[in-house]
PDB file of N, CA and C in Angstrom:
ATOM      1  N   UNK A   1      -3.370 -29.222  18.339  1.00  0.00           N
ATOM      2  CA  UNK A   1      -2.943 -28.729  17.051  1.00  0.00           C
ATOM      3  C   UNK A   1      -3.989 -29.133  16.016  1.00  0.00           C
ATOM      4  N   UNK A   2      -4.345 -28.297  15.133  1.00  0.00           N
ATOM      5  CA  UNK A   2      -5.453 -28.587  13.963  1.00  0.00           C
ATOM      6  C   UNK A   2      -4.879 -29.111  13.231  1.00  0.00           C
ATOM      7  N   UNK A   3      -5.580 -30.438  12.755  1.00  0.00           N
ATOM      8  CA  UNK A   3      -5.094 -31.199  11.574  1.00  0.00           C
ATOM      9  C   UNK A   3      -5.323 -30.413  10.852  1.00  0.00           C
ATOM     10  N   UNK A   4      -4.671 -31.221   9.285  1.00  0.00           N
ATOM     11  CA  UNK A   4      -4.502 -30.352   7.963  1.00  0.00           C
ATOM     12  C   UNK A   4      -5.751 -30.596   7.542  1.00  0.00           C
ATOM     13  N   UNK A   5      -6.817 -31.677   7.494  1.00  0.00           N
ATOM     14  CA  UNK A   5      -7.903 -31.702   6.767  1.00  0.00           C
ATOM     15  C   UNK A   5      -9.251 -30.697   7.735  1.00  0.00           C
ATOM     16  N   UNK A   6      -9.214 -30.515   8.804  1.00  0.00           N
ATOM     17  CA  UNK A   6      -9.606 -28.701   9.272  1.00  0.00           C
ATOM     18  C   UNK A   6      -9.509 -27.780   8.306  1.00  0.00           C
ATOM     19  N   UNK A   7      -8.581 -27.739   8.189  1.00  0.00           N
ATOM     20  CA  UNK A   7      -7.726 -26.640   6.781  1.00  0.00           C
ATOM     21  C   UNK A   7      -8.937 -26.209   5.801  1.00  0.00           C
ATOM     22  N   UNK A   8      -9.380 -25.094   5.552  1.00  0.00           N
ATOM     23  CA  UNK A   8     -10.393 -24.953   4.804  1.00  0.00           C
ATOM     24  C   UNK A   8      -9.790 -24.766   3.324  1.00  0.00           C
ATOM     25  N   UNK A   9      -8.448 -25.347   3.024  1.00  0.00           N
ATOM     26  CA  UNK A   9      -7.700 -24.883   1.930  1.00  0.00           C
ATOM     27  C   UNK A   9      -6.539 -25.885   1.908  1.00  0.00           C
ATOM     28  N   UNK A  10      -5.666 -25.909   0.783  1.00  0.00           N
ATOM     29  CA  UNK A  10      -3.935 -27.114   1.284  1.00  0.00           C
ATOM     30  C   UNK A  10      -3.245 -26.143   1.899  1.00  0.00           C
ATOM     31  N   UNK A  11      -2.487 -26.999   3.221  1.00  0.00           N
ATOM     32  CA  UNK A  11      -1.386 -25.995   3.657  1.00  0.00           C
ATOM     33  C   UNK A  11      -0.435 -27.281   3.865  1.00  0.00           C
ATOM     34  N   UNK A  12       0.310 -26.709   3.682  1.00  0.00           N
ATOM     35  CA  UNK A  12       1.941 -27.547   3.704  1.00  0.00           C
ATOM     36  C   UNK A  12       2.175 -26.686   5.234  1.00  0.00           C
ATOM     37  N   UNK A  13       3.387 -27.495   5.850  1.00  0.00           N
ATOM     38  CA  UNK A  13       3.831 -26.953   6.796  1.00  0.00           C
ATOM     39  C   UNK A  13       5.035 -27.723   6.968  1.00  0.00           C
ATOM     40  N   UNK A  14       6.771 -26.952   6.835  1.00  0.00           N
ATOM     41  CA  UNK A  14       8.142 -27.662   6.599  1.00  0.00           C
ATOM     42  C   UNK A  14       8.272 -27.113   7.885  1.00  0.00           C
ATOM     43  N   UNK A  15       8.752 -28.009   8.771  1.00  0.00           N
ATOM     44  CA  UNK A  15       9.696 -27.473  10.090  1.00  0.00           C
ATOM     45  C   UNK A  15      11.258 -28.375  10.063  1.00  0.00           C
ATOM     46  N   UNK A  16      11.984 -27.332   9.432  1.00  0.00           N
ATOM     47  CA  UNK A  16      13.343 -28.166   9.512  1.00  0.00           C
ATOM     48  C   UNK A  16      14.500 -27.471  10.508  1.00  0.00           C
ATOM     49  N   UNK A  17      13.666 -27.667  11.967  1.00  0.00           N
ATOM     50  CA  UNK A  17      14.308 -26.999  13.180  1.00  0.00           C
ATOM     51  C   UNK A  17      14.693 -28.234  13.891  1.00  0.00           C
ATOM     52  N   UNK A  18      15.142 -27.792  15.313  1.00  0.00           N
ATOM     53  CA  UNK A  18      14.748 -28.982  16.360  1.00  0.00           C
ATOM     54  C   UNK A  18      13.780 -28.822  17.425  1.00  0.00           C
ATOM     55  N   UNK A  19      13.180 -27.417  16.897  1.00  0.00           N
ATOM     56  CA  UNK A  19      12.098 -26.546  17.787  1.00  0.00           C
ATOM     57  C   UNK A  19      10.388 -27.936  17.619  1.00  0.00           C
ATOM     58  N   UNK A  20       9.696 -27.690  18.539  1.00  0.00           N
ATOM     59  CA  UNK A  20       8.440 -28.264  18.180  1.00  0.00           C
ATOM     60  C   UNK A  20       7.396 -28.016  17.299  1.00  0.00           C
ATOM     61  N   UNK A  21       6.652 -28.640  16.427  1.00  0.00           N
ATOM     62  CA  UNK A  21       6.178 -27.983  15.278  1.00  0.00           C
ATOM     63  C   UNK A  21       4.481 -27.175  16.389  1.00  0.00           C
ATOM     64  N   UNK A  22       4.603 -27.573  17.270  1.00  0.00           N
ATOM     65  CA  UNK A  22       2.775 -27.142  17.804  1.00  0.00           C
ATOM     66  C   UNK A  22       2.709 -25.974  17.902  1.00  0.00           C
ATOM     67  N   UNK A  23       3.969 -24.785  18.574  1.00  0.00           N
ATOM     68  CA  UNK A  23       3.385 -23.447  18.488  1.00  0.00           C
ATOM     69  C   UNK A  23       3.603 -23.040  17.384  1.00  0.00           C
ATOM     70  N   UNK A  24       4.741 -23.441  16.408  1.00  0.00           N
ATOM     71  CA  UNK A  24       5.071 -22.796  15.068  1.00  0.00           C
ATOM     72  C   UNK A  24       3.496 -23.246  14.336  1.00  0.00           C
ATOM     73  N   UNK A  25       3.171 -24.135  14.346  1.00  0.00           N
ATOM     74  CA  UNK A  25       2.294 -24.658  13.290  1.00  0.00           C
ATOM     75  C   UNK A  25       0.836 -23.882  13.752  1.00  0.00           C
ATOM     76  N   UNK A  26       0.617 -23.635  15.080  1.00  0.00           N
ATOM     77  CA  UNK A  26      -0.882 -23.451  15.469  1.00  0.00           C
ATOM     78  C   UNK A  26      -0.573 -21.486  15.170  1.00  0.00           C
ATOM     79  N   UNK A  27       0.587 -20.758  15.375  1.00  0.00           N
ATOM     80  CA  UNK A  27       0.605 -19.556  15.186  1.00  0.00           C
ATOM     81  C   UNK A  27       0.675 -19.271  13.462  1.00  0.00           C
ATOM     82  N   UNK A  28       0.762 -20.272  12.577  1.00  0.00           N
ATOM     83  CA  UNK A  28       0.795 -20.066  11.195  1.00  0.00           C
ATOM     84  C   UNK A  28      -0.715 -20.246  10.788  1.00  0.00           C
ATOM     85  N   UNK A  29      -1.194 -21.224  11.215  1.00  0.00           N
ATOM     86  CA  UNK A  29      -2.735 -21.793  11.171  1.00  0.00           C
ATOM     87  C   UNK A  29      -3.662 -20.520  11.402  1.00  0.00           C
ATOM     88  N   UNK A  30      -3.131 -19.585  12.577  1.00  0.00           N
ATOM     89  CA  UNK A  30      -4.076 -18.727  13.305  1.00  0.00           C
ATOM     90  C   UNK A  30      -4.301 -17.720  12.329  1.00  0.00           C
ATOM     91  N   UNK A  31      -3.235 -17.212  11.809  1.00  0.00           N
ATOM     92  CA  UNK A  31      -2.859 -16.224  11.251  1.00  0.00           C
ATOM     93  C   UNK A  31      -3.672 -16.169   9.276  1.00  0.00           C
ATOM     94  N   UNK A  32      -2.915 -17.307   9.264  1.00  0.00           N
ATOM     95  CA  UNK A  32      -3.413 -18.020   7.919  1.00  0.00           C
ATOM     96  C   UNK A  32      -4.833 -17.777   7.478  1.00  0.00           C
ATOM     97  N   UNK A  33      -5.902 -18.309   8.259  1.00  0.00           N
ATOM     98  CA  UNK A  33      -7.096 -18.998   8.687  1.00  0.00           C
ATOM     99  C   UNK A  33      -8.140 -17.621   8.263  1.00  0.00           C
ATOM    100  N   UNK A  34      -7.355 -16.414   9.616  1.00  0.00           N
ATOM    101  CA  UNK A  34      -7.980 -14.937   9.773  1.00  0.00           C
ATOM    102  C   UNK A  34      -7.975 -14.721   8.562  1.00  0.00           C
ATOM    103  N   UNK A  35      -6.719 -14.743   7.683  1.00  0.00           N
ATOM    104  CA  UNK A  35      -7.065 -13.495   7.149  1.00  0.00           C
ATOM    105  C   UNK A  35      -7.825 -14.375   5.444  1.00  0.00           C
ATOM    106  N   UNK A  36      -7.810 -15.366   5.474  1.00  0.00           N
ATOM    107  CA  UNK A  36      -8.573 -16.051   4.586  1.00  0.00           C
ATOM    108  C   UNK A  36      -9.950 -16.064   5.042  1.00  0.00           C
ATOM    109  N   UNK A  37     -10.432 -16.044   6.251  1.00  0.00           N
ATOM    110  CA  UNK A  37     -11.904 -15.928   6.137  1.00  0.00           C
ATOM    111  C   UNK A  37     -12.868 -15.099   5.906  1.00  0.00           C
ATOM    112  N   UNK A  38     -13.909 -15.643   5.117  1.00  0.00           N
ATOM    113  CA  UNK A  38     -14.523 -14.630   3.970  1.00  0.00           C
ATOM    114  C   UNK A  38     -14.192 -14.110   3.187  1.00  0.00           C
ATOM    115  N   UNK A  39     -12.940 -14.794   2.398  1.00  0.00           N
ATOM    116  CA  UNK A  39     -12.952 -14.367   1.303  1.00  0.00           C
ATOM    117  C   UNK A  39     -12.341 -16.142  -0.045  1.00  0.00           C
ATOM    118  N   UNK A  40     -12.398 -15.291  -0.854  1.00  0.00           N
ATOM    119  CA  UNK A  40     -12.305 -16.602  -1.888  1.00  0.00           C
ATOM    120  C   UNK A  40     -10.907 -16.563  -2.331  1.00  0.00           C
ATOM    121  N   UNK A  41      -9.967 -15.672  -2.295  1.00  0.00           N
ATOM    122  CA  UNK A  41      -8.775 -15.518  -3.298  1.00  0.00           C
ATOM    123  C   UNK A  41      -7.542 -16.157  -2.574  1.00  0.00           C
ATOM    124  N   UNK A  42      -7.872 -17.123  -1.171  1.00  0.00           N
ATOM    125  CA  UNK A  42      -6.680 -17.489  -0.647  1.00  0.00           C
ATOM    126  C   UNK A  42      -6.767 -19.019  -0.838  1.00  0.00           C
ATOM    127  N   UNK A  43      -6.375 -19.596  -1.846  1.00  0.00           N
ATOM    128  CA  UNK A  43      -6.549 -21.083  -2.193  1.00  0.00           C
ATOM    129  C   UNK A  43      -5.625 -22.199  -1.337  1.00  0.00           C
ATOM    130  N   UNK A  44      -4.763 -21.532  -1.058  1.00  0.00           N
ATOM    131  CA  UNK A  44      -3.551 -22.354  -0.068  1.00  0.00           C
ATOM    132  C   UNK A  44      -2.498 -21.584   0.501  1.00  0.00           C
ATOM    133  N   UNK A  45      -1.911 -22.374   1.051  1.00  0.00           N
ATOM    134  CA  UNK A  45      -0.731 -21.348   1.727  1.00  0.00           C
ATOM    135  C   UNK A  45       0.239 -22.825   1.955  1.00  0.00           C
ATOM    136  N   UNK A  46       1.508 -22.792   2.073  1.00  0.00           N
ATOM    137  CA  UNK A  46       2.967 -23.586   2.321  1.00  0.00           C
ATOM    138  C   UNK A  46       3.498 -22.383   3.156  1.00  0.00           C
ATOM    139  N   UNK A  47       4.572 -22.791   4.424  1.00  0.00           N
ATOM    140  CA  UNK A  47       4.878 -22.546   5.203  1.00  0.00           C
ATOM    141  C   UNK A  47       6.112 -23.269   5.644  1.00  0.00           C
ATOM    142  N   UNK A  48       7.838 -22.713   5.388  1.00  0.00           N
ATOM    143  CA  UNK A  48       8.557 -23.228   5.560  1.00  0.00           C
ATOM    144  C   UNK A  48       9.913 -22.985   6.802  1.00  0.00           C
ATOM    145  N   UNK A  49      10.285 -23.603   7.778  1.00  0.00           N
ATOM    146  CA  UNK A  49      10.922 -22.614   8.279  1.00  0.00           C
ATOM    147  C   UNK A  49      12.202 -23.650   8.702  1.00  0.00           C
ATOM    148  N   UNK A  50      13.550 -23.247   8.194  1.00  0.00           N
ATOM    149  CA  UNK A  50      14.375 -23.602   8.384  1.00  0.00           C
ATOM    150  C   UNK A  50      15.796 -23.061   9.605  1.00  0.00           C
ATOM    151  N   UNK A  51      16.625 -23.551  10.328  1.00  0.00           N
ATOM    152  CA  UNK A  51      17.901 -23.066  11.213  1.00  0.00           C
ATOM    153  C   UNK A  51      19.015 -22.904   9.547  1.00  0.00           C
ATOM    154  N   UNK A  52      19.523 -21.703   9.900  1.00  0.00           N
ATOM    155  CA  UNK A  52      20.809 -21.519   9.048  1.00  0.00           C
ATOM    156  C   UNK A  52      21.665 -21.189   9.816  1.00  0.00           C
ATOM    157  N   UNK A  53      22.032 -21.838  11.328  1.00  0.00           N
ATOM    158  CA  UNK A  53      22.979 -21.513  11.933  1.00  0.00           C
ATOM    159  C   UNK A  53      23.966 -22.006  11.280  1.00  0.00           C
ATOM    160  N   UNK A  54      25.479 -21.694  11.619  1.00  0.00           N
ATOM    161  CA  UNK A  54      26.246 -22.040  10.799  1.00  0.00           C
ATOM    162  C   UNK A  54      27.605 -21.162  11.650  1.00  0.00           C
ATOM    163  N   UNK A  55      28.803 -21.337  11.295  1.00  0.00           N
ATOM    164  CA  UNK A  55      30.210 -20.507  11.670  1.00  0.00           C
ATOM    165  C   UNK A  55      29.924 -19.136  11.467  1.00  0.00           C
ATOM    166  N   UNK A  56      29.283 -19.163  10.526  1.00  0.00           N
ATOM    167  CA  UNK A  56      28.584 -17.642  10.073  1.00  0.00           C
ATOM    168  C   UNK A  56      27.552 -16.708  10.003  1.00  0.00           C
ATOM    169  N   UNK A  57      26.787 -17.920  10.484  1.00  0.00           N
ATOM    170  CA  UNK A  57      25.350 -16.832  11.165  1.00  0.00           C
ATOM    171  C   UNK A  57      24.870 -17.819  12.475  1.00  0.00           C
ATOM    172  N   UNK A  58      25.268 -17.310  13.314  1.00  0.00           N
ATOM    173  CA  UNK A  58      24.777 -18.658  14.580  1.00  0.00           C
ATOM    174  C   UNK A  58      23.209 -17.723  14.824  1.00  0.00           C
ATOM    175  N   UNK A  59      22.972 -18.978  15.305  1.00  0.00           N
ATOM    176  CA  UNK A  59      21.485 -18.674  15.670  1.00  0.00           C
ATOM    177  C   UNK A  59      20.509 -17.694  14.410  1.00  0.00           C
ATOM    178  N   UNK A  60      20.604 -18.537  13.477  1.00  0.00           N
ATOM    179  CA  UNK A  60      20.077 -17.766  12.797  1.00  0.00           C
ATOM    180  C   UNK A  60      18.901 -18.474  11.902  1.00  0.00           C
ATOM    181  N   UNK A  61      17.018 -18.240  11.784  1.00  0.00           N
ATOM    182  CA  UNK A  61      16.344 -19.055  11.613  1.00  0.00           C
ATOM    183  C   UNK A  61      15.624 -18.333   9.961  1.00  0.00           C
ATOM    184  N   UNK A  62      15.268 -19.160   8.969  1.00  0.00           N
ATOM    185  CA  UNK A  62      14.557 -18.374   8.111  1.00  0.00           C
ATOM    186  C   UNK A  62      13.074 -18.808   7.764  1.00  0.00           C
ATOM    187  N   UNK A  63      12.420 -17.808   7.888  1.00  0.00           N
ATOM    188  CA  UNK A  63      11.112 -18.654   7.651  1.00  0.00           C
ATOM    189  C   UNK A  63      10.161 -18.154   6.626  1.00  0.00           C
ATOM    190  N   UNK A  64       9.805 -18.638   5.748  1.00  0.00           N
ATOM    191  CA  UNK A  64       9.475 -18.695   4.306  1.00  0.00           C
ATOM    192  C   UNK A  64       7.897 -19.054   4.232  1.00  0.00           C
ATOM    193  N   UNK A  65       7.141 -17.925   3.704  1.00  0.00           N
ATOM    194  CA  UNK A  65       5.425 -18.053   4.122  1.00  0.00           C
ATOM    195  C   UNK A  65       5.054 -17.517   2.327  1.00  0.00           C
ATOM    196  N   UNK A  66       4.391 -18.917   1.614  1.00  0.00           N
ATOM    197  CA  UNK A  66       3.987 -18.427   0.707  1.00  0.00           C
ATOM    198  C   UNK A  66       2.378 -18.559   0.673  1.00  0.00           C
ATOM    199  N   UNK A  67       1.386 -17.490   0.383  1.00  0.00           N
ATOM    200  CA  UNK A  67       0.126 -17.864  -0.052  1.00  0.00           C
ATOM    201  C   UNK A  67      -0.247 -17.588  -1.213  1.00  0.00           C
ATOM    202  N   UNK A  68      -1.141 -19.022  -1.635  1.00  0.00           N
ATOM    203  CA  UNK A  68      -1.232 -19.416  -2.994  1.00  0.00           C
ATOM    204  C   UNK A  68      -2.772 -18.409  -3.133  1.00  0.00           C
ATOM    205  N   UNK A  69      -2.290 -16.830  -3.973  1.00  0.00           N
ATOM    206  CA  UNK A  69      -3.732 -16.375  -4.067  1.00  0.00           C
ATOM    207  C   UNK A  69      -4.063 -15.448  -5.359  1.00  0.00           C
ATOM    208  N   UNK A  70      -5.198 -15.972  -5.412  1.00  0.00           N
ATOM    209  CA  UNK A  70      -5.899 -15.754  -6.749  1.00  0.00           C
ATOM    210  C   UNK A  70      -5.429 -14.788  -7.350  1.00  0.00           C
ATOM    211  N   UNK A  71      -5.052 -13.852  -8.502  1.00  0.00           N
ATOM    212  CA  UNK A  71      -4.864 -14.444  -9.725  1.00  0.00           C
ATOM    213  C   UNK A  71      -2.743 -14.835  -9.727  1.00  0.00           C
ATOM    214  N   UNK A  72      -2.597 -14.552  -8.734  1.00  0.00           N
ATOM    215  CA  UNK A  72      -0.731 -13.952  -8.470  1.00  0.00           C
ATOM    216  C   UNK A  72      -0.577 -14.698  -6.997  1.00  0.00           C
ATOM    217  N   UNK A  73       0.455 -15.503  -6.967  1.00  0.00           N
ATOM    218  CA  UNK A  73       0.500 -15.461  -5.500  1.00  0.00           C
ATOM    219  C   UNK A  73       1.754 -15.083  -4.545  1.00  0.00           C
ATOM    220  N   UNK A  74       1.874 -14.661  -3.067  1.00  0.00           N
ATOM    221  CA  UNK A  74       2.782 -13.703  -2.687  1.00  0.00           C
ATOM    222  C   UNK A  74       3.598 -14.692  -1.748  1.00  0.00           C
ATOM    223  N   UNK A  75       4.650 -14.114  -1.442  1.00  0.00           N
ATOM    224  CA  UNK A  75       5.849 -14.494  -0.645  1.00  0.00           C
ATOM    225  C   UNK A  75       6.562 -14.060  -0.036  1.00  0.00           C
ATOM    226  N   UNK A  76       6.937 -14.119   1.584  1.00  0.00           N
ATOM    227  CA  UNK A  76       7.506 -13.512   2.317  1.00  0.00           C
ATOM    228  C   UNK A  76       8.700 -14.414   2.252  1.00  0.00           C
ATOM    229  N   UNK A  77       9.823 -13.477   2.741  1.00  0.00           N
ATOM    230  CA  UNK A  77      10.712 -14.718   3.366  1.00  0.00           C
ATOM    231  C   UNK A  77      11.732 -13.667   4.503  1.00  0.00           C
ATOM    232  N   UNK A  78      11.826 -14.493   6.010  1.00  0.00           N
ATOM    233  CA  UNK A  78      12.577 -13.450   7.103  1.00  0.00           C
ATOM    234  C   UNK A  78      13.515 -14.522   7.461  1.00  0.00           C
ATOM    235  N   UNK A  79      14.390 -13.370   7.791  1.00  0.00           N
ATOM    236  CA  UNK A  79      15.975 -14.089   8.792  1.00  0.00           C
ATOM    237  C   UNK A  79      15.744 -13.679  10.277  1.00  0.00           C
ATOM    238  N   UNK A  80      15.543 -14.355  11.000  1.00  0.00           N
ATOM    239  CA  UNK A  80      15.621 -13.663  12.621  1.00  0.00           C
ATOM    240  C   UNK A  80      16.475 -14.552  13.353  1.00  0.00           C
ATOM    241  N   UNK A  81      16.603 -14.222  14.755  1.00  0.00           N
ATOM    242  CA  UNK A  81      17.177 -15.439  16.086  1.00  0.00           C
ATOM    243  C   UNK A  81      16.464 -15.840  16.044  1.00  0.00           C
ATOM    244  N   UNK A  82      15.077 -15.711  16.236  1.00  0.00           N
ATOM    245  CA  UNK A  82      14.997 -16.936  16.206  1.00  0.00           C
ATOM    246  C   UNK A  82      13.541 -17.735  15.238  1.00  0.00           C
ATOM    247  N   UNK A  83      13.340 -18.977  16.074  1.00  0.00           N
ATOM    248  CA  UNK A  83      12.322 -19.382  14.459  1.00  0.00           C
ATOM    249  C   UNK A  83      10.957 -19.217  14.542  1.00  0.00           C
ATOM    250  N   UNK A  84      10.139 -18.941  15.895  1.00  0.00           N
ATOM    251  CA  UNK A  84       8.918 -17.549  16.063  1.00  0.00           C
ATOM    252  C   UNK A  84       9.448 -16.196  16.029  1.00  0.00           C
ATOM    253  N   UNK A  85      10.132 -15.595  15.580  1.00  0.00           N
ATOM    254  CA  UNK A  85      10.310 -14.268  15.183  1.00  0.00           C
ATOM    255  C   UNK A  85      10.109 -14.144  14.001  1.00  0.00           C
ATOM    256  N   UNK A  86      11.213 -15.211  13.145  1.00  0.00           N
ATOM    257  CA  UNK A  86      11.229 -15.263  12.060  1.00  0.00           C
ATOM    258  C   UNK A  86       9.931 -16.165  11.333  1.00  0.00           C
ATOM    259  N   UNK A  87       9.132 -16.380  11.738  1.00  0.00           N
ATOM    260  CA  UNK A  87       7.677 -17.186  11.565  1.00  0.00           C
ATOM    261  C   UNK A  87       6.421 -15.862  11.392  1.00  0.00           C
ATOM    262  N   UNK A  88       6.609 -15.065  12.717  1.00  0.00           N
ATOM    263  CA  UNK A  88       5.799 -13.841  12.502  1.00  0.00           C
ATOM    264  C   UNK A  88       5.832 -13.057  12.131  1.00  0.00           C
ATOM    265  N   UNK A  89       7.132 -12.220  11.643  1.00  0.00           N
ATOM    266  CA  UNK A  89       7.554 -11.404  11.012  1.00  0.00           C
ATOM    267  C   UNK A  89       7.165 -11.475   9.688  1.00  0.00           C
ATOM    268  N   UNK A  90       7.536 -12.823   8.669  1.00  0.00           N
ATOM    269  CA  UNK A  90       7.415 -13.683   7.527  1.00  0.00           C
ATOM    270  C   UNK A  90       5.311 -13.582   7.274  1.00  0.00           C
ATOM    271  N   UNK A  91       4.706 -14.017   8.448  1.00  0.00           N
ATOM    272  CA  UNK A  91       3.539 -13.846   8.283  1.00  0.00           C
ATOM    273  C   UNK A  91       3.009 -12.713   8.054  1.00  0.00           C
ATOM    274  N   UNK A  92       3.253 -11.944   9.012  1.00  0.00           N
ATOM    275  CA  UNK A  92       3.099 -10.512   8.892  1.00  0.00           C
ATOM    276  C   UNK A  92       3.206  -9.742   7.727  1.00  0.00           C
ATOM    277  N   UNK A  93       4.172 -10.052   6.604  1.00  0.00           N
ATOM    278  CA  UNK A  93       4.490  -9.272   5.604  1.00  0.00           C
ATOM    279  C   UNK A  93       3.941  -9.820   4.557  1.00  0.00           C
ATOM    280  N   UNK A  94       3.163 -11.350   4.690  1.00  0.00           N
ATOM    281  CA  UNK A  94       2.606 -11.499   3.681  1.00  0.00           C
ATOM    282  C   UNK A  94       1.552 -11.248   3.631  1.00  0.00           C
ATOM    283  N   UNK A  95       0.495 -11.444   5.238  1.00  0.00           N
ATOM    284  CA  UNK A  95      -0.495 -10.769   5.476  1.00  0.00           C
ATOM    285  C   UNK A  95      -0.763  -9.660   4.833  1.00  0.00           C
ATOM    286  N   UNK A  96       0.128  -8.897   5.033  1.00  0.00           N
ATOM    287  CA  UNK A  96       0.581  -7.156   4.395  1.00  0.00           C
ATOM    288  C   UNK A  96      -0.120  -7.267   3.031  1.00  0.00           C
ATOM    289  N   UNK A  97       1.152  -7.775   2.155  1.00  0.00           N
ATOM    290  CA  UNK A  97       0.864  -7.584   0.697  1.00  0.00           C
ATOM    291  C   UNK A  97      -0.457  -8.508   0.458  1.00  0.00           C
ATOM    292  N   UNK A  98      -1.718  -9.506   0.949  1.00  0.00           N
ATOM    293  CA  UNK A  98      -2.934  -9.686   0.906  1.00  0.00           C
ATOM    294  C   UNK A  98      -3.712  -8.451   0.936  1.00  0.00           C
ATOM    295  N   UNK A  99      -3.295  -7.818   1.800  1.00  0.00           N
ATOM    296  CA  UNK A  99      -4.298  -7.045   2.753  1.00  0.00           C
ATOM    297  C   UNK A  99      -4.361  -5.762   1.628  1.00  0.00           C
ATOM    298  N   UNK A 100      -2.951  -4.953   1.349  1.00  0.00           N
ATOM    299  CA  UNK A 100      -2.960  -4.089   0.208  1.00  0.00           C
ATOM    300  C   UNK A 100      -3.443  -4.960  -1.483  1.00  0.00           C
ATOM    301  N   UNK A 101      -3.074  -6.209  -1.667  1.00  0.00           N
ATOM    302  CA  UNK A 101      -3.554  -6.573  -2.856  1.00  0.00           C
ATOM    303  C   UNK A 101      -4.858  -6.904  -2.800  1.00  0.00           C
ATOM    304  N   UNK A 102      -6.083  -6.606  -1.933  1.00  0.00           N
ATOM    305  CA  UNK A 102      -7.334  -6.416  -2.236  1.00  0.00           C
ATOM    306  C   UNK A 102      -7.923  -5.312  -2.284  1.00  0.00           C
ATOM    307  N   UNK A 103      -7.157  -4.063  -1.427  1.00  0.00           N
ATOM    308  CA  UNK A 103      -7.678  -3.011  -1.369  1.00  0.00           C
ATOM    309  C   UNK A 103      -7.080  -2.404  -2.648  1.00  0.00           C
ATOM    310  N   UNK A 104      -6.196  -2.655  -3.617  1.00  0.00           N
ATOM    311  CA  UNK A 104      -5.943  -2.124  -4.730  1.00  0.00           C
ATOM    312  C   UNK A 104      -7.083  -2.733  -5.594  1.00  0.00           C
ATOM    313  N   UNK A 105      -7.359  -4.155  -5.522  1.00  0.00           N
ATOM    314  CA  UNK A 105      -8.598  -4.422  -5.906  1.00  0.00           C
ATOM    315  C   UNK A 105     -10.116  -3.678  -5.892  1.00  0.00           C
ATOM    316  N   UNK A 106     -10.038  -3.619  -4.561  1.00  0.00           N
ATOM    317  CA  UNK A 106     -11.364  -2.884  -4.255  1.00  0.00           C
ATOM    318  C   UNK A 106     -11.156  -1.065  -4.812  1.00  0.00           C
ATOM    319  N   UNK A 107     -10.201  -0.704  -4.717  1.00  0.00           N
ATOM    320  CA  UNK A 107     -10.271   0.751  -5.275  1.00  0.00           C
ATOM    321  C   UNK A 107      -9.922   0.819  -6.798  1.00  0.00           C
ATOM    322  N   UNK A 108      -9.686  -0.367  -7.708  1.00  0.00           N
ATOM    323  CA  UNK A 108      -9.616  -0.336  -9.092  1.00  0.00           C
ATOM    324  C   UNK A 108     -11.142   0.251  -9.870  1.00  0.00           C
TER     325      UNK A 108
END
């Protein structure tokens, strides 16, 4: 698992599961890492992922991916079964709104 000072940026990383933090943490890292390299506008990222099982939602995980990026920064947040679904899904959509908030950049 990559330490945080690797990190070419701050990343927080909350695991309030009973799952292990090494694949959650190394599939946030991976993801993170890509789509920040070569460029300047991704200053940090926090990464939170909590169980809301409960009488009322069993098995149910949320995982909360914010990146801290230049001038605005964006935020996913997913409900899945489980807490890599809800980890990639969460990445995925913030990836997303990076990926369109430069190309609105680049076509301004």
């Amino acid at each position: 698992m990559p330490s945080p000072s690797e990190f070419p940026f701050d990343f927080e990383f909350l695991n309030q599961t009973n799952l292990p933090d090494a694949e959650l943490y190394e599939l946030a890292y991976a993801e993170i890492t890509e789509i920040a390299e070569g460029h300047t506008d991704v200053v940090g990222a926090s990464v939170s992922i909590e169980e809301l099982s409960s009488g009322r939602t069993p098995h149910a995980f949320q995982a909360r991916v914010v990146l801290y990026v230049r001038p605005e920064h964006i935020a996913a947040t997913e409900v899945k079964p489980s807490a890599l679904e809800a980890l990639h899904h969460a990445l995925e959509a913030s990836i997303k709104q990076v990926r369109e908030k430069r190309d609105k950049l680049r076509n301004y």
